[in-house]
C-alpha atoms as a PDB file:
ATOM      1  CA  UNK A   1      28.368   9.995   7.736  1.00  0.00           C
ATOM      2  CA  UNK A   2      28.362   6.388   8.890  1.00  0.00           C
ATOM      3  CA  UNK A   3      28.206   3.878   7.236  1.00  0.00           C
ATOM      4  CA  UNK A   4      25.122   1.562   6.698  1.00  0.00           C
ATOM      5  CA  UNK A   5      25.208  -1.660   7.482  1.00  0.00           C
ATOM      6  CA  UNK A   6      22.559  -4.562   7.001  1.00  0.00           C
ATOM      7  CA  UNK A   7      24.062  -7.691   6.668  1.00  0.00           C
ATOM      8  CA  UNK A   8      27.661  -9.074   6.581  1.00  0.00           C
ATOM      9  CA  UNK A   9      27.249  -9.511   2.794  1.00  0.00           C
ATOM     10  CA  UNK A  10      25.665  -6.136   1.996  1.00  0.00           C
ATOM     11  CA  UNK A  11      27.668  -2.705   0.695  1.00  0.00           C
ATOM     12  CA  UNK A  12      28.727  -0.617   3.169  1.00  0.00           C
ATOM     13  CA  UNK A  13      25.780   2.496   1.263  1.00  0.00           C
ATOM     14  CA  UNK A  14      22.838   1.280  -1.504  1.00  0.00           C
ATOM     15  CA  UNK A  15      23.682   1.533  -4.320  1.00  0.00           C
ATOM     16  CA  UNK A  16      21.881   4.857  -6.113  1.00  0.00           C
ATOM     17  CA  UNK A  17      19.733   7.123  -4.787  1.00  0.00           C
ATOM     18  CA  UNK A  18      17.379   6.521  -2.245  1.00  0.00           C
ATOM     19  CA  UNK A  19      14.188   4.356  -3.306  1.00  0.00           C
ATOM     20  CA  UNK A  20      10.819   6.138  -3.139  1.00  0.00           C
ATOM     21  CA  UNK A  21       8.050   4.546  -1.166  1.00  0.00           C
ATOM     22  CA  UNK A  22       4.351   5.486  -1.363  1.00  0.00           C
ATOM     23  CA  UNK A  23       2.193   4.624   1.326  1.00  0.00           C
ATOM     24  CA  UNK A  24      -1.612   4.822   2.146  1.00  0.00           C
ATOM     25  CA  UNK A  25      -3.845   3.475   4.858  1.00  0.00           C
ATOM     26  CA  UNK A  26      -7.407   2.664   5.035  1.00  0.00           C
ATOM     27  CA  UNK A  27      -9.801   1.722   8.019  1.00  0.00           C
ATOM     28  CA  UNK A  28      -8.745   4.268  10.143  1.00  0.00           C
ATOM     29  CA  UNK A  29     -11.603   4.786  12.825  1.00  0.00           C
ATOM     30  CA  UNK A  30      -9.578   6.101  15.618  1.00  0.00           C
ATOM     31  CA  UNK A  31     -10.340   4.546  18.736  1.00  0.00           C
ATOM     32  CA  UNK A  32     -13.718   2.929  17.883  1.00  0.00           C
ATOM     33  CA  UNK A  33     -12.224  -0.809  16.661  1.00  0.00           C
ATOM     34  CA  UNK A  34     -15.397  -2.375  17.080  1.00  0.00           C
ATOM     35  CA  UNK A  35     -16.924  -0.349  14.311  1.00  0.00           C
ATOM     36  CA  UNK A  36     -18.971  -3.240  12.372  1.00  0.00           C
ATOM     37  CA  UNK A  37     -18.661  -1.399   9.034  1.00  0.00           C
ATOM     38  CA  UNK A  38     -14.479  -1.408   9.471  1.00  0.00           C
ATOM     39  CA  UNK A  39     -13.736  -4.532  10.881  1.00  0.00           C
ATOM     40  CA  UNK A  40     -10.159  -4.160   8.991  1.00  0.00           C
ATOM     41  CA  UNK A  41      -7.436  -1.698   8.967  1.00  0.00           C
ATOM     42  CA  UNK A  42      -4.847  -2.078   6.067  1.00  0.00           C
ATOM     43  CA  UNK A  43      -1.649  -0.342   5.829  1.00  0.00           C
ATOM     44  CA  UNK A  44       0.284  -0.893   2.178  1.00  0.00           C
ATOM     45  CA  UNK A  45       3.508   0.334   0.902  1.00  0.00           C
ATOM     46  CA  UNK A  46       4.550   0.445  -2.526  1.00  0.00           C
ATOM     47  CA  UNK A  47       8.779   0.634  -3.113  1.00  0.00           C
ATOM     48  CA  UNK A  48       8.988   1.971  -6.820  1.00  0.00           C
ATOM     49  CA  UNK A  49      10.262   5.115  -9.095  1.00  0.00           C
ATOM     50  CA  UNK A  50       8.549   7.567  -9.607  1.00  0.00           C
ATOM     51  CA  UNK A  51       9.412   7.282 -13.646  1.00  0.00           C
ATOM     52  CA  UNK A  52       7.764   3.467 -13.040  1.00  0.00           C
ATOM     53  CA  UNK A  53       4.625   4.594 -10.985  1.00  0.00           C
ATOM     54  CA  UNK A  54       4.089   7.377 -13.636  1.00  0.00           C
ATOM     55  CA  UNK A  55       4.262   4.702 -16.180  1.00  0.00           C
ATOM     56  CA  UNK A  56       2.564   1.737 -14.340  1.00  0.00           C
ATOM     57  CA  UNK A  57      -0.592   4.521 -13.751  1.00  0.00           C
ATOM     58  CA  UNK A  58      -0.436   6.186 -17.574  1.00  0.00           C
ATOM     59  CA  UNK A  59      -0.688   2.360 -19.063  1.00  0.00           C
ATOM     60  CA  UNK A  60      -3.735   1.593 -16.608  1.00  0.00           C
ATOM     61  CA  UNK A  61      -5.359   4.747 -17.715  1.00  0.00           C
ATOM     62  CA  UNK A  62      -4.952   4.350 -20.951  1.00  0.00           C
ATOM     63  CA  UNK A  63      -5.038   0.050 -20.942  1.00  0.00           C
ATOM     64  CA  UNK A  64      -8.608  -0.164 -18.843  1.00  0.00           C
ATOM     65  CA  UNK A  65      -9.771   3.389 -20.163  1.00  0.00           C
ATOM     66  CA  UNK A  66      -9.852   5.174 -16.860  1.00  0.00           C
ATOM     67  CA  UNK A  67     -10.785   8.620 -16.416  1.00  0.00           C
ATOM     68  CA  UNK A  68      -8.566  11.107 -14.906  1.00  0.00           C
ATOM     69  CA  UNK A  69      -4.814  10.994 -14.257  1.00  0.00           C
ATOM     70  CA  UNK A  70      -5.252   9.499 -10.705  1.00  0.00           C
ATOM     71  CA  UNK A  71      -5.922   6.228  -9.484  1.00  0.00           C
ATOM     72  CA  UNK A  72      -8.928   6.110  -6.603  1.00  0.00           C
ATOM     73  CA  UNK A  73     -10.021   2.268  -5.250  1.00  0.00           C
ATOM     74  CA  UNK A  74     -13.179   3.627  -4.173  1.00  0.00           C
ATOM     75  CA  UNK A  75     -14.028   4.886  -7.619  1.00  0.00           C
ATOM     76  CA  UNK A  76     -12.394   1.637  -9.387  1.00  0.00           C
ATOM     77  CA  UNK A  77     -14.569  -1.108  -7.372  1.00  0.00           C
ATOM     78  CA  UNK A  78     -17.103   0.594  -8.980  1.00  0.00           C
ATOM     79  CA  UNK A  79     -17.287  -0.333 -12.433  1.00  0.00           C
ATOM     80  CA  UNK A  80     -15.867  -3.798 -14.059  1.00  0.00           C
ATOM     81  CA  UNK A  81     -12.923  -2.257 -16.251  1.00  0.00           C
ATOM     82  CA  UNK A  82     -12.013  -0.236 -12.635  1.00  0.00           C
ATOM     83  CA  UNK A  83     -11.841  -3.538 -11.023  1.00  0.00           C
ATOM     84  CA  UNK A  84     -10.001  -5.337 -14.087  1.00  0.00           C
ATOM     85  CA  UNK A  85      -7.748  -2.572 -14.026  1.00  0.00           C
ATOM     86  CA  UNK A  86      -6.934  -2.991 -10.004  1.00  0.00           C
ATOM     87  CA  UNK A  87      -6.512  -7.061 -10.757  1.00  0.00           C
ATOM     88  CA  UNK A  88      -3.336  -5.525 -13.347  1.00  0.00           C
ATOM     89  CA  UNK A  89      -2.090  -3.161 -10.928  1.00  0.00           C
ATOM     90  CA  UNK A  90      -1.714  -6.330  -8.524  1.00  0.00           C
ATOM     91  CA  UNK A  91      -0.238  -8.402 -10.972  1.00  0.00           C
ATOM     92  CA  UNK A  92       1.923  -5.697 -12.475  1.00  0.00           C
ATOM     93  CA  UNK A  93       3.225  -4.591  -8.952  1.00  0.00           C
ATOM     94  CA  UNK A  94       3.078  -7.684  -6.702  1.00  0.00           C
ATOM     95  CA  UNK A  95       6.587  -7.792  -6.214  1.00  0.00           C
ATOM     96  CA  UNK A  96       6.831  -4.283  -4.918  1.00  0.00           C
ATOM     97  CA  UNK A  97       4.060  -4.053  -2.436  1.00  0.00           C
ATOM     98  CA  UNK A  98       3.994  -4.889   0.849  1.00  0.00           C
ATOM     99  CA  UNK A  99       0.886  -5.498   2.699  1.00  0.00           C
ATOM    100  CA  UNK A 100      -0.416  -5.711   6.390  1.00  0.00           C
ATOM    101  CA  UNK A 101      -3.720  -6.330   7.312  1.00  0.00           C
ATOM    102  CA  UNK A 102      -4.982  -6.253  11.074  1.00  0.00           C
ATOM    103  CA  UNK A 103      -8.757  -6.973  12.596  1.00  0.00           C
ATOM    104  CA  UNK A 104      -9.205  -4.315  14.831  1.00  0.00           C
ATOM    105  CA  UNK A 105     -11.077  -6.327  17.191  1.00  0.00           C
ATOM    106  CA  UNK A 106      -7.774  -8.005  18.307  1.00  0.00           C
ATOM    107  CA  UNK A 107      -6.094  -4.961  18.873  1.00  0.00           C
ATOM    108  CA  UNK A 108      -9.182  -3.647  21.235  1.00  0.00           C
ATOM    109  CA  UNK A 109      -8.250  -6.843  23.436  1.00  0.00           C
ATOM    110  CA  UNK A 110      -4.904  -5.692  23.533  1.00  0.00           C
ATOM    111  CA  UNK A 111      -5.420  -2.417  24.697  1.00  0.00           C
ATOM    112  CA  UNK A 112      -7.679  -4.162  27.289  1.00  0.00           C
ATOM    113  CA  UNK A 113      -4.939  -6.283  28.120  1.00  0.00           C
ATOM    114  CA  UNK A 114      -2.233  -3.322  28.552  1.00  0.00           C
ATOM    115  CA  UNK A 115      -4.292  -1.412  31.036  1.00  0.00           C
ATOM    116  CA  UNK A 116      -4.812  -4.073  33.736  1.00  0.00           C
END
């Protein structure tokens, strides 16, 4: 196997094993991007262990009261200890979360701008 290079200070392999990363989407309409009701499509990533995400999820369960043993953002906008618990989660895992955020409407003009 080669070896991995990044930068002239880096290892020649990370360190460990590899690091997990969960990733979810939301505002996916296909090809209508001028839906009014999705003006946004967000794409996150979050780079933790599993052992932390268990642990991060059991303490907002347990912390905020939550029911279940899975964490849903259209059930925890709902209610004010659902939406307390997301402001933790954010504060908790801000420095492992990566975020990008695009208004459709500029990628239609895009695609109108690659086919002429």
């Amino acid at each position: 196997m080669p070896d991995i290079r990044v930068g002239p200070n880096r290892p020649s392999a990370p360190p460990g094993p590899p690091q997990p990363v969960f990733c979810d989407e939301s505002g996916m309409t296909g090809n209508d991007l001028l839906d009014a009701n999705q003006a946004f499509f967000t794409f996150a990533g979050v780079a933790m262990s599993f052992e932390r995400a268990e642990e991060v999820v059991r303490r907002l369960l347990r912390d905020h009261r939550l029911q279940g043993n899975e964490l849903k953002g259209k059930n925890l906008v709902k209610s004010a200890s659902g939406r307390r618990a997301i402001a933790s989660l954010i504060s908790e895992a801000r420095d492992e979360v990566h975020l990008v955020v695009h208004h459709k409407k500029y990628a239609w003009s895009r695609k109108i701008q690659s086919v002429n």
